[in-house]
Protein backbone atom coordinates (compact mmCIF):
# COMPACT_ATOMS: atom_id res chain seq x y z
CA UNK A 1 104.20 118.17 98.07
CA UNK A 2 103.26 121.65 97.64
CA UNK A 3 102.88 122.05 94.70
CA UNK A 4 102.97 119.50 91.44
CA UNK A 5 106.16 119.82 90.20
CA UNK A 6 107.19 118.28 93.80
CA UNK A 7 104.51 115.89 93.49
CA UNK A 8 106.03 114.26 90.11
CA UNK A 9 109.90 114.42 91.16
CA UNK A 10 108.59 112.47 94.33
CA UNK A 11 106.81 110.17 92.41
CA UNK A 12 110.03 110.04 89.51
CA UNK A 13 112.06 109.38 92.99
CA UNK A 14 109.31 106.76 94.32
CA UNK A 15 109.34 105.14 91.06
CA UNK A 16 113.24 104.33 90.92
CA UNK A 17 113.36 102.64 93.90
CA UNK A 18 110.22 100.58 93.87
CA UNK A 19 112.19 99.00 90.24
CA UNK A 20 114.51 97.72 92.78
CA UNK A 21 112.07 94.80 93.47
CA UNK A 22 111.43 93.79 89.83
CA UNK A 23 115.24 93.76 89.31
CA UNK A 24 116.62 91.96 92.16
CA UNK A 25 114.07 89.74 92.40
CA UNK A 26 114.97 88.05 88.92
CA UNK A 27 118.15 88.03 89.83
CA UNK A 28 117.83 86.65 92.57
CA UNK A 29 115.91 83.70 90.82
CA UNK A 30 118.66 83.14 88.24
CA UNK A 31 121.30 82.96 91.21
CA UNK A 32 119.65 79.99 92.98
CA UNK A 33 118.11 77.89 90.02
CA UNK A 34 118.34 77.02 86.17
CA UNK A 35 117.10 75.02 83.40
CA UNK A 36 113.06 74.12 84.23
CA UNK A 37 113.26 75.28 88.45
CA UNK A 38 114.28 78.85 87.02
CA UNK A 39 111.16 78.47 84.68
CA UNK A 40 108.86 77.63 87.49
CA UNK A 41 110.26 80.70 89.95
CA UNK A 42 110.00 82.88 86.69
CA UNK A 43 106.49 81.96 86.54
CA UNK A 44 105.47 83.46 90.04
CA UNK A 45 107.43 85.77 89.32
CA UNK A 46 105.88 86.41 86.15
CA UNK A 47 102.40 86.06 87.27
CA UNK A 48 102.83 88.91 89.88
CA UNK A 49 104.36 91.60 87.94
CA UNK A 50 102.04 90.67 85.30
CA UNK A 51 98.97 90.48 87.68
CA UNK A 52 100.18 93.65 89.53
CA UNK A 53 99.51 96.59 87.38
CA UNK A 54 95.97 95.25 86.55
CA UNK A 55 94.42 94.90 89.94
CA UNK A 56 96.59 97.59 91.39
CA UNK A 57 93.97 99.89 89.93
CA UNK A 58 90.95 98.23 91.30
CA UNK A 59 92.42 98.29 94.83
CA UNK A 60 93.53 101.87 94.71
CA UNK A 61 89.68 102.62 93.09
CA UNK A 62 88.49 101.20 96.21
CA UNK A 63 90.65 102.86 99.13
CA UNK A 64 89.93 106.15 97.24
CA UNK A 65 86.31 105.77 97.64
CA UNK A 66 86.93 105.13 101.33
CA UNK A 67 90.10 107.59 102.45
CA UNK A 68 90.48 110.23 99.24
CA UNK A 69 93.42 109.95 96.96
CA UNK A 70 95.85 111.39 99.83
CA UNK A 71 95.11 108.32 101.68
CA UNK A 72 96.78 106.07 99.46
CA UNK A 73 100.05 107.42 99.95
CA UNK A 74 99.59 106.71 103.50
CA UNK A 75 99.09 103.20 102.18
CA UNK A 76 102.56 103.17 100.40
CA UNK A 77 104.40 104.22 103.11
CA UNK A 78 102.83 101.70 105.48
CA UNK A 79 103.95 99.16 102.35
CA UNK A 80 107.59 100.58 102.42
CA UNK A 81 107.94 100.10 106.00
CA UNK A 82 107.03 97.12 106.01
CA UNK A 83 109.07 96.40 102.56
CA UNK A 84 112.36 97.87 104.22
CA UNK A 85 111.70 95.60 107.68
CA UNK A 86 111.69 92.23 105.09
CA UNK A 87 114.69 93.60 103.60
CA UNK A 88 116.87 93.72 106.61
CA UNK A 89 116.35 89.89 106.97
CA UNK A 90 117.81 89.50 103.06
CA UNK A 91 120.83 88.05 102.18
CA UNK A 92 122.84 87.98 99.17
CA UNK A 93 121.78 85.30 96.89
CA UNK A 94 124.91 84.72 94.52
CA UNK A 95 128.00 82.46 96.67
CA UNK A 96 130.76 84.69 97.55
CA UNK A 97 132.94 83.08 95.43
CA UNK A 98 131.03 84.06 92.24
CA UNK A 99 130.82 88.01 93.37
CA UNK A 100 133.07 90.26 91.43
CA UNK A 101 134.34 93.39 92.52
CA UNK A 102 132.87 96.09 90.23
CA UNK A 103 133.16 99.94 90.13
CA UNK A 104 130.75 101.96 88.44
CA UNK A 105 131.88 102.36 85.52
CA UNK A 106 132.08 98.16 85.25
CA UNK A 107 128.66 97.98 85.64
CA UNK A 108 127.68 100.41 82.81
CA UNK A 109 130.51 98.51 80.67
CA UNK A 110 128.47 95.46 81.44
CA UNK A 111 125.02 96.86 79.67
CA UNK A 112 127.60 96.98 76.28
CA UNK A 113 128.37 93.33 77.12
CA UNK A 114 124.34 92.56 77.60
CA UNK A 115 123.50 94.54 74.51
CA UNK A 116 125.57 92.79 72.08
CA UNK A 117 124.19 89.30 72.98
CA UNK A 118 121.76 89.10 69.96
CA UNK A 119 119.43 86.66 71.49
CA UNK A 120 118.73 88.25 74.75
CA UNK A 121 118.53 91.49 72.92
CA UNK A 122 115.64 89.30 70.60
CA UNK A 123 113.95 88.08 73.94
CA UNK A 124 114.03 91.22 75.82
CA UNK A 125 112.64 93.01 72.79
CA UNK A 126 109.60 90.32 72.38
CA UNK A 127 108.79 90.83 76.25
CA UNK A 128 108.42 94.51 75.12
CA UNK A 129 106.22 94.33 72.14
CA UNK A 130 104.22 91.85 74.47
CA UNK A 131 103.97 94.99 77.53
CA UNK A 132 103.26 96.79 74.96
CA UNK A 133 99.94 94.56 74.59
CA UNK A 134 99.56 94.71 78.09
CA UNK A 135 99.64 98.44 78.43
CA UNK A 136 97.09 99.35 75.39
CA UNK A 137 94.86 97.54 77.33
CA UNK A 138 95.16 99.11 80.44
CA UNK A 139 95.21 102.51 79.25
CA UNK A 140 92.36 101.66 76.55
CA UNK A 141 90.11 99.31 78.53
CA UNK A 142 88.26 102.55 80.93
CA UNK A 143 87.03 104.18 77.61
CA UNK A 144 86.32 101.38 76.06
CA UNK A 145 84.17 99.44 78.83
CA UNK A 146 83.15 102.57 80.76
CA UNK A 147 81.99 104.95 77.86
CA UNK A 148 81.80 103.48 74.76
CA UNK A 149 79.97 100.05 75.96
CA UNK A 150 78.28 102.46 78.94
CA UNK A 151 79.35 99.86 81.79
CA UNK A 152 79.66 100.79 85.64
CA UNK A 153 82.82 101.56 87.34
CA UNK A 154 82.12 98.39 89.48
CA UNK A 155 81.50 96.12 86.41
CA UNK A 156 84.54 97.87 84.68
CA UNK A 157 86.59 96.51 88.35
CA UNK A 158 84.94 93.23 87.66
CA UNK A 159 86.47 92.48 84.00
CA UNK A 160 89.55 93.97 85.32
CA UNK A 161 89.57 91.37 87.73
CA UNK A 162 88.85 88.29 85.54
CA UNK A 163 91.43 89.91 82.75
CA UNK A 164 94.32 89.32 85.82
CA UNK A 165 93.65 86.17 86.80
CA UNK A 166 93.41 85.30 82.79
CA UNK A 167 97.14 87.05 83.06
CA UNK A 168 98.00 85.19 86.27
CA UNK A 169 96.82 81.70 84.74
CA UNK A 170 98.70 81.71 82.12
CA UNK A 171 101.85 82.30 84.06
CA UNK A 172 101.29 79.72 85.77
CA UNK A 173 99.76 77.34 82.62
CA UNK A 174 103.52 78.11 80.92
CA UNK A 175 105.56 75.70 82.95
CA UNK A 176 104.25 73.32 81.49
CA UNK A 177 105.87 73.42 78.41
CA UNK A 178 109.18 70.85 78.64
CA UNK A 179 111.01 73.72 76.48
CA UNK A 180 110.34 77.87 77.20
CA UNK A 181 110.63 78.44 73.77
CA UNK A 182 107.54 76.50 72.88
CA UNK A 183 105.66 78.20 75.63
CA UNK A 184 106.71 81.88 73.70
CA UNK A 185 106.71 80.75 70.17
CA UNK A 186 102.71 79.29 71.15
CA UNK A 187 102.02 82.52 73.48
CA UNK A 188 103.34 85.06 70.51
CA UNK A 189 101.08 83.16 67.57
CA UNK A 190 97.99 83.12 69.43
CA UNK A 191 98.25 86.59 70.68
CA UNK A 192 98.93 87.64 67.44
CA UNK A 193 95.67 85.58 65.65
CA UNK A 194 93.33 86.25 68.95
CA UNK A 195 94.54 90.27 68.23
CA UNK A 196 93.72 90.09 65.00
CA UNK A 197 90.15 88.77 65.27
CA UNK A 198 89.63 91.96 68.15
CA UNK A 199 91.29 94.32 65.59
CA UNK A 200 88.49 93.47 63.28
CA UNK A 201 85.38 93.07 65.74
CA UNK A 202 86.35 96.21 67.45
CA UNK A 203 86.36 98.04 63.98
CA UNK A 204 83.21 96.22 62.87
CA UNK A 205 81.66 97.59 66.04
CA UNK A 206 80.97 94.35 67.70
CA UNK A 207 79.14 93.75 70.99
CA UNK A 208 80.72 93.75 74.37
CA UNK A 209 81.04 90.21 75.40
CA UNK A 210 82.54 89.53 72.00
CA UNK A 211 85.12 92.22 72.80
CA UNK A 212 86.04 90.79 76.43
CA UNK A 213 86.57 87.08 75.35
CA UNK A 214 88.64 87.80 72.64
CA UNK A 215 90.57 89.91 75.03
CA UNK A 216 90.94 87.33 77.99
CA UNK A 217 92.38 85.10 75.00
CA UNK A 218 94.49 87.97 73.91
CA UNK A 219 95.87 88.66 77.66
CA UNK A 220 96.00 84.80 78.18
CA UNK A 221 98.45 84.50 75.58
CA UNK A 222 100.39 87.32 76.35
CA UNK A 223 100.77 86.16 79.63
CA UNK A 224 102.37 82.84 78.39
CA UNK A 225 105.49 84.73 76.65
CA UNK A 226 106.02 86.76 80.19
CA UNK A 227 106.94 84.14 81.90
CA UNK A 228 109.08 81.37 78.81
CA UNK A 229 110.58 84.91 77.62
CA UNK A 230 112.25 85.94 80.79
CA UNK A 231 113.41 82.53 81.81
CA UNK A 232 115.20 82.18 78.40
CA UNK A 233 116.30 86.04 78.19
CA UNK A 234 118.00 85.35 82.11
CA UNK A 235 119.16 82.12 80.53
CA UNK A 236 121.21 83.97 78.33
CA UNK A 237 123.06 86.41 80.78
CA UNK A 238 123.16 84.36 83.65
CA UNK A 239 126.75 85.83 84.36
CA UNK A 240 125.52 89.32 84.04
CA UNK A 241 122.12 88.85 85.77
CA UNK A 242 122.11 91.85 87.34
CA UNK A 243 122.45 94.10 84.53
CA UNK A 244 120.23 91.53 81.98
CA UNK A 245 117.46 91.84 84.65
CA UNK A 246 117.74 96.05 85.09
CA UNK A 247 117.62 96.57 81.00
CA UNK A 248 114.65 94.08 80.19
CA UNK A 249 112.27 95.46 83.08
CA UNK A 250 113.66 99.10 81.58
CA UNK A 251 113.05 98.12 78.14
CA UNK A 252 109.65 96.68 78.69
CA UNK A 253 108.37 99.62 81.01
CA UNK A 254 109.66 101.91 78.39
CA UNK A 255 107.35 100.36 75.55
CA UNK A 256 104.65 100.39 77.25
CA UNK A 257 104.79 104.07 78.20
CA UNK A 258 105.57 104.90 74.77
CA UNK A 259 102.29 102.90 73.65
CA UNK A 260 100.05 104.02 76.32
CA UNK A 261 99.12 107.09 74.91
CA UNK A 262 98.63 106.03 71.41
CA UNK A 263 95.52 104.22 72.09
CA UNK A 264 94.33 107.76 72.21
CA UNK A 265 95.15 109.03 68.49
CA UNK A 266 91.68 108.73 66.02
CA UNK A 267 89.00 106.02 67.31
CA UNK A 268 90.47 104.55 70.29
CA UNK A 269 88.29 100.98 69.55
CA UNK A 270 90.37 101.66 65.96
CA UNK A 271 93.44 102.34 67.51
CA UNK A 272 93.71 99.61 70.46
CA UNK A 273 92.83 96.80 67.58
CA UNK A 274 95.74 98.23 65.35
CA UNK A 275 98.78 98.51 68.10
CA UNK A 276 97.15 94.78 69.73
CA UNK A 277 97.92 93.49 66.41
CA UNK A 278 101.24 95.74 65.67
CA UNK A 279 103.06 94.63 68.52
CA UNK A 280 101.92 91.12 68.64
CA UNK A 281 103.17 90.93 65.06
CA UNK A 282 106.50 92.62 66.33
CA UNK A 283 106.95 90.44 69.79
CA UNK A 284 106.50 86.77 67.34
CA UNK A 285 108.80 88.23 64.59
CA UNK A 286 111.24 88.90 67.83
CA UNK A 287 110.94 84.79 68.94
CA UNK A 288 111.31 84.14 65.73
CA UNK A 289 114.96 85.68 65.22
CA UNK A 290 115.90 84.96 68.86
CA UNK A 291 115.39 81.16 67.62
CA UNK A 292 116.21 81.23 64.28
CA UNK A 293 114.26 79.20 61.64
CA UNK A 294 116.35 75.82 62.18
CA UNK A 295 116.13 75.94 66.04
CA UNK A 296 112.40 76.51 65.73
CA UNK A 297 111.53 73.77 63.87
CA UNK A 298 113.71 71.93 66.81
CA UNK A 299 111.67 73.15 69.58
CA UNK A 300 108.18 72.30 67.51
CA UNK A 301 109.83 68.67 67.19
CA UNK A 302 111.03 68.13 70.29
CA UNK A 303 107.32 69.51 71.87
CA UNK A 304 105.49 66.82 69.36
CA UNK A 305 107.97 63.94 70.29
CA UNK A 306 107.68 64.58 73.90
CA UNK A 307 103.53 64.40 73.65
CA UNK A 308 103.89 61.31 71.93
């Protein structure tokens, strides 16, 4: 790139295709299994894109230090070698006799189909809200760990780390709810009490370990919806899952670019409470509808009778 107009298209053009994995690879999932088994693949599925774009960071801080910033697009391309060789050994995961011969225009007639299924739309939009968490923190967590609590770049790569596997955990802690919908409707109310308690101790100026346990709760129980969310939003488009798969990761990566930024705007301890607590509130009112009030109470008695 000489210059960095070239440098963003590349990365626009870099960008596009690495989606490819996030996509297919839930689609994949809800080709081969359903019911609980899709929950389970869904989980490690879950637990690596939600794992991925916190210690991505920390491992690119640490090759920079070695081999400058250039170096780690040497790194990529080693990656996308090595990406493209385990591709040529795939092989389509739907039966040939379920395939359907689409043109292009069918497949953008099929995000109209997608869109007006009111539930997915209701599960795709609570993943969203709940990226939205997840990006506030990333883009807040430097300032607020580095310079406002006056921690090293090392410690900084050190709560990063613990905040992933907190992320990872709960992925993995969500299967085993009998019913998804109990594992998002708990997720969404404890992310949204847990963000409300680091709303106010971040604007009452509160000390730093007070701030980073309330936030491994907060990611914990974000990472719980990831995982029940996406199972039942694939549940609902399983003849579309293609097209279900492409607009959820594009919804959810949209909200949290939109959000990223406005951690800056005022006090950014301020700030980071008030969108934690903003979009938590959003992502449970978003269950909440998917379900409706009489299917909820269904779920909550089906979870108690099933513990007895």
């Amino acid at each position: 790139a000489q210059n960095i107009q070239q440098f963003v298209a590349f990365r626009l053009i870099q960008g596009i295709a690495g989606a490819g994995g996030i996509v297919i690879a839930r689609s994949i999932a809800t080709d081969k299994f359903s019911g609980k088994d899709l929950a389970k693949m869904l989980a490690i599925i879950g637990a690596i894109n939600g794992i991925a774009p916190v210690v991505a960071p920390i491992i690119g801080g640490v090759f920079t230090e070695a081999i400058g910033w250039q170096g780690i697009f040497i790194i990529l391309l080693v990656l996308g070698v090595l990406l493209l060789i385990g591709c040529m050994r795939f092989r389509e995961s739907l039966p040939a006799e379920n395939r359907l011969a689409t043109k292009w225009a069918d497949t953008f007639n099929s995000f109209k189909v997608v869109l007006r299924n009111k539930q997915y739309v209701c599960y795709v939009l609570q993943l969203a809200f709940a990226q939205g968490v997840l990006f506030a923190y990333i883009a807040s967590s430097p300032f607020i760990i580095q310079q406002h609590y006056g921690y090293s770049p090392f410690a900084f790569s050190i709560c990063f780390s613990i905040n992933a596997i907190a992320i990872g955990g709960a992925a993995a802690f969500s299967v085993k709810f009998r019913w998804p919908a109990n594992g998002t409707l708990v997720g969404c109310m404890g992310m949204l009490i847990f963000s409300l308690l680091e709303c106010s101790a971040l604007a009452l100026g509160c000390s730093f370990w007070i701030y980073e346990l309330l936030l491994i709760a907060v990611l914990f129980m974000m990472g719980m919806t990831f995982t029940t969310s996406t199972a039942l939003a694939m549940e609902c488009e399983r003849t579309n899952a293609g097209t279900a798969s492409a607009l959820l990761g594009a919804v959810c990566f949209s909200f949290g670019g939109i959000v990223s930024p406005l951690v800056g705007i005022g006090n950014i301890l301020v700030s980071t409470g008030v969108i934690f607590v903003i979009c938590s509130f959003c992502s449970l009112s978003c269950i909440l509808l998917a379900l409706g009030r009489r299917r909820t109470k269904l779920y909550f008695a089906f979870s108690t009778s099933q513990k007895r």
